[in-house]
Each structure stands twice: as structure tokens, then as C-alpha cells.
C-alpha atoms as a PDB file:
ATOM      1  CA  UNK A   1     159.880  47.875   2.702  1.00  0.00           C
ATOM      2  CA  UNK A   2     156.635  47.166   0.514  1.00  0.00           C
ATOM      3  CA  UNK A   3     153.619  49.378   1.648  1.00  0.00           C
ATOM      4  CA  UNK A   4     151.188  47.894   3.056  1.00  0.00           C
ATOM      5  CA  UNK A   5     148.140  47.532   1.680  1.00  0.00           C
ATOM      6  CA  UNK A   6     144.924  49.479   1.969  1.00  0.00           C
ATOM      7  CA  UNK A   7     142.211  47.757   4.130  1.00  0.00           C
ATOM      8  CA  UNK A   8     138.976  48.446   2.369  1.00  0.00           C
ATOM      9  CA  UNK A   9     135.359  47.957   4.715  1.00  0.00           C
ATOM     10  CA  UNK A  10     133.143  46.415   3.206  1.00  0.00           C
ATOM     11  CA  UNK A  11     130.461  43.754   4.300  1.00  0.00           C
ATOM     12  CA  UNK A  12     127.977  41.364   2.306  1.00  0.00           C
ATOM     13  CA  UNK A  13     125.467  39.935   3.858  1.00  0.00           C
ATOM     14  CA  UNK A  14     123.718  37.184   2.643  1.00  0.00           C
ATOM     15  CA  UNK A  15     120.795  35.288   4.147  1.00  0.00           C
ATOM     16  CA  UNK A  16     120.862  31.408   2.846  1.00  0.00           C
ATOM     17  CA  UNK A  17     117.198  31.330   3.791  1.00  0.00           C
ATOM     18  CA  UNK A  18     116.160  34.444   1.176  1.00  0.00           C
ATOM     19  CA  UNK A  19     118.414  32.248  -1.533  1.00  0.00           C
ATOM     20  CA  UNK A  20     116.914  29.203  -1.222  1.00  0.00           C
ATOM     21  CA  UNK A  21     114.282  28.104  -4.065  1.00  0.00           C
ATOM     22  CA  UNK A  22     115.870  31.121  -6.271  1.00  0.00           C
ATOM     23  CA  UNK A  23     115.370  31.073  -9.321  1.00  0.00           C
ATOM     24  CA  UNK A  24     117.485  32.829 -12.301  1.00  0.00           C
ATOM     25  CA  UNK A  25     114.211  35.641 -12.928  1.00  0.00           C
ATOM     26  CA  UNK A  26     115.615  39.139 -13.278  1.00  0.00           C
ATOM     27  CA  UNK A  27     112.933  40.065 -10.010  1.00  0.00           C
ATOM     28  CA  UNK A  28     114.485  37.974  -8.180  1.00  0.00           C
ATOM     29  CA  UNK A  29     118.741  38.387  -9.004  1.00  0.00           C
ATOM     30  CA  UNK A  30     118.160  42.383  -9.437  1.00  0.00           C
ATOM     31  CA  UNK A  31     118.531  43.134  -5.513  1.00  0.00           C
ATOM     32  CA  UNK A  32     121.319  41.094  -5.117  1.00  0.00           C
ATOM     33  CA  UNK A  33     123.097  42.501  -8.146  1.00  0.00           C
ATOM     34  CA  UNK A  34     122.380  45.963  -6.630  1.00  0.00           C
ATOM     35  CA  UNK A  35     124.020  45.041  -3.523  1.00  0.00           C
ATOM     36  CA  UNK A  36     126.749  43.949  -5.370  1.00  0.00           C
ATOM     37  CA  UNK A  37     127.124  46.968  -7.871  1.00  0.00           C
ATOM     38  CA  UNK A  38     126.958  49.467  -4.316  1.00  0.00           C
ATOM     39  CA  UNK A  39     129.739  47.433  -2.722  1.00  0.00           C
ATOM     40  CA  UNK A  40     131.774  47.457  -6.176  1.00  0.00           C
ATOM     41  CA  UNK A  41     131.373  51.276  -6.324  1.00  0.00           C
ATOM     42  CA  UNK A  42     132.680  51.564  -2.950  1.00  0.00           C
ATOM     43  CA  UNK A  43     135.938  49.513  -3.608  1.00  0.00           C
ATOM     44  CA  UNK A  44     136.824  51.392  -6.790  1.00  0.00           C
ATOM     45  CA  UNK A  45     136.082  54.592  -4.943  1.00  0.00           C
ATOM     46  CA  UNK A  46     138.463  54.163  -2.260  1.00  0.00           C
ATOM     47  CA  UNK A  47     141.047  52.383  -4.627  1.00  0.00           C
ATOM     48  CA  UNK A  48     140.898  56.155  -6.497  1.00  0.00           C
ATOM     49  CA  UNK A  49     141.357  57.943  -3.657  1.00  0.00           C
ATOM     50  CA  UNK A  50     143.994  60.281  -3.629  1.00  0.00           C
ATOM     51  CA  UNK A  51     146.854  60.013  -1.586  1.00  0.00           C
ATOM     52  CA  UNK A  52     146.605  63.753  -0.561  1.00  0.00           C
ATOM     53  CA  UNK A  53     143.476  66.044  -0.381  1.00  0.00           C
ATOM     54  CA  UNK A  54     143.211  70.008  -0.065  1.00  0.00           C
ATOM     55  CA  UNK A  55     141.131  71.426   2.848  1.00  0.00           C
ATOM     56  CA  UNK A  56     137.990  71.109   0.386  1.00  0.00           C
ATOM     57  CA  UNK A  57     139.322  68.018   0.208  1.00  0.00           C
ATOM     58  CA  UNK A  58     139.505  67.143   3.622  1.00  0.00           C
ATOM     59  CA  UNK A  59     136.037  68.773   4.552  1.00  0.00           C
ATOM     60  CA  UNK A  60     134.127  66.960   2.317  1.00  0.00           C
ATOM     61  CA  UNK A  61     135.435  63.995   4.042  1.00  0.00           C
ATOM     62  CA  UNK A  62     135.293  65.009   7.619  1.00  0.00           C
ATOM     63  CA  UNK A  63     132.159  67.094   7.627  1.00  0.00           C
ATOM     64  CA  UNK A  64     134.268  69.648   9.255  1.00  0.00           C
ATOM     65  CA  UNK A  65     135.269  73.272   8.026  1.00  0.00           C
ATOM     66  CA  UNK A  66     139.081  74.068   7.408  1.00  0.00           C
ATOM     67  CA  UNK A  67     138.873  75.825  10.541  1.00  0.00           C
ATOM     68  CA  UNK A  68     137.883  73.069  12.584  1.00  0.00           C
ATOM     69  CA  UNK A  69     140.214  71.260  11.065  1.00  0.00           C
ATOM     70  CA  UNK A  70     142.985  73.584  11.899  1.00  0.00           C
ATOM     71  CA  UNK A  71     141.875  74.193  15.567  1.00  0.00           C
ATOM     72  CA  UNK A  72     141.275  70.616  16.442  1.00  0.00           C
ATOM     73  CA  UNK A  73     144.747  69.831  14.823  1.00  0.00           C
ATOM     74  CA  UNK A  74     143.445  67.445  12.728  1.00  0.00           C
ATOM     75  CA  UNK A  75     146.653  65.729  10.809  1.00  0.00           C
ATOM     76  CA  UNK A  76     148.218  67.474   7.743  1.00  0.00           C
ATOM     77  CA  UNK A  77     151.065  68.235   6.149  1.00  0.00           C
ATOM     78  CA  UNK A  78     152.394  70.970   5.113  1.00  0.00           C
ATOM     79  CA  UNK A  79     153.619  71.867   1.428  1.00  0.00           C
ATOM     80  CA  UNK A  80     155.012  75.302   1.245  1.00  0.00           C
ATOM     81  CA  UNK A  81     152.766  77.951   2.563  1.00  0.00           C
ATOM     82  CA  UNK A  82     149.586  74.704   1.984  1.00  0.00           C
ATOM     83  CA  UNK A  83     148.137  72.122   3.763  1.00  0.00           C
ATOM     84  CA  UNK A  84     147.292  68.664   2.604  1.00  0.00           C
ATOM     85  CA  UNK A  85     145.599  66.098   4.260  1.00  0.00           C
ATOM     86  CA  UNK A  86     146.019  62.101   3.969  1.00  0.00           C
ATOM     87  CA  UNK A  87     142.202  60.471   4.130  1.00  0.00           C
ATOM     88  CA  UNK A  88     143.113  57.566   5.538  1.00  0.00           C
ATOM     89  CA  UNK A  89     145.547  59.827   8.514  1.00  0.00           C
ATOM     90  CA  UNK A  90     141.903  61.993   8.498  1.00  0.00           C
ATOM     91  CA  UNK A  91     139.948  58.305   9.173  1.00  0.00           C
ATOM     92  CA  UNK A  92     142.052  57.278  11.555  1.00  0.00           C
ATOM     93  CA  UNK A  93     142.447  60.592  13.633  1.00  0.00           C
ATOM     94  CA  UNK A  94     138.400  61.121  13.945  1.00  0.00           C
ATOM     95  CA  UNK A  95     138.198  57.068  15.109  1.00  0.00           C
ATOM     96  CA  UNK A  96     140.699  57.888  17.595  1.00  0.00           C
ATOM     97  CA  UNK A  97     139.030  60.931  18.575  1.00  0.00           C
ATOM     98  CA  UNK A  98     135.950  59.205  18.937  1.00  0.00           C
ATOM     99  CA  UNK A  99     137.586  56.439  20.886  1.00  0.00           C
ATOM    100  CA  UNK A 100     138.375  59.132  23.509  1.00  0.00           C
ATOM    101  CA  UNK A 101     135.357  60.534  23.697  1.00  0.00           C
ATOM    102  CA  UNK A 102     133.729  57.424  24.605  1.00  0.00           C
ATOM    103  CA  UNK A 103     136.237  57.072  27.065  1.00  0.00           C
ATOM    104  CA  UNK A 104     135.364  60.408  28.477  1.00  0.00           C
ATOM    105  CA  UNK A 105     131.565  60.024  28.829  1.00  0.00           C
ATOM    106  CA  UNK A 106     131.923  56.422  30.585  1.00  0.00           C
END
């Protein structure tokens, strides 16, 4: 079974109204080729992301300490006496975890 492929967010915005009238001056392209440039960043980031992190790993993506992590049993796996951590398993636990939250305080 192929894997399935990585969903990466990502949003442009762009008003037709600010575009009108443009014309090709570097003052006036430059934001838009910014915007562009930050988006492109953000694609080739998550395209290089590895497929297993190491608690530093996974608490620079969190937020969270290891021991958080760990108490909170956030999802890992384990490899020998180590555990790893999948970013996009880490993504999906904290949105569920929110989701119940919200559920909680309603």
C-alpha cells in the first residue's frame, strides 16, 4: 500500500483589489515575493522533517519538557532503552488533546 502523502498547511491570501493597477516596480512585487519566499520556507521545512525526533526533538516542537511529555503520554516509540517521537503523531495528539479540552470547558 503506497503511503499517503503528507498534507502540508499552508494558505495564500491574495486580495484582487491590492493587485489591481500593479505595476512590475520592485516596491510594489517585494511584499508579495516575501509572502511567497515565507510560505516556500515552510513547505521545504516540513518536506525535511524527520520521520523520528529525540525528546529535544519533540520539545522543541511541542513546547513541552520530556517530562511532560512522558506524564501526559504523549505518543512515542520506543527503540531500545530510547524514545522517539513521530511530529506529525506529536501534531495530531496535541489537536486531539485540544479538541477535548474544548469539549470539557463547553
Amino acid at each position: 500500500m503506497p503511503a499517503k502523502p503528507a498534507t502540508i498547511p499552508a494558505t495564500i491570501t491574495l486580495d484582487p483589489a491590492a493587485l489591481a493597477g500593479l505595476t512590475s516596480t520592485p516596491a510594489e512585487i517585494a511584499p508579495l515575493l516575501e509572502r511567497v519566499a515565507r510560505l516556500l520556507d515552510e513547505v521545504l521545512e516540513h518536506l525535511h522533517e524527520p520521520i523520528l525526533v529525540d525528546a529535544a526533538g519533540a520539545e522543541r516542537l511541542t513546547g513541552l519538557s520530556e517530562k511532560t511529555l512522558r506524564n501526559h503520554t504523549a505518543p512515542h516509540v520506543k527503540i531500545g532503552s530510547s524514545r522517539r517521537y513521530r511530529p506529525e503523531a506529536l501534531r495530531k495528539w496535541a489537536a486531539e488533546r485540544e479538541r477535548q479540552e474544548s469539549l470539557v470547558t463547553k
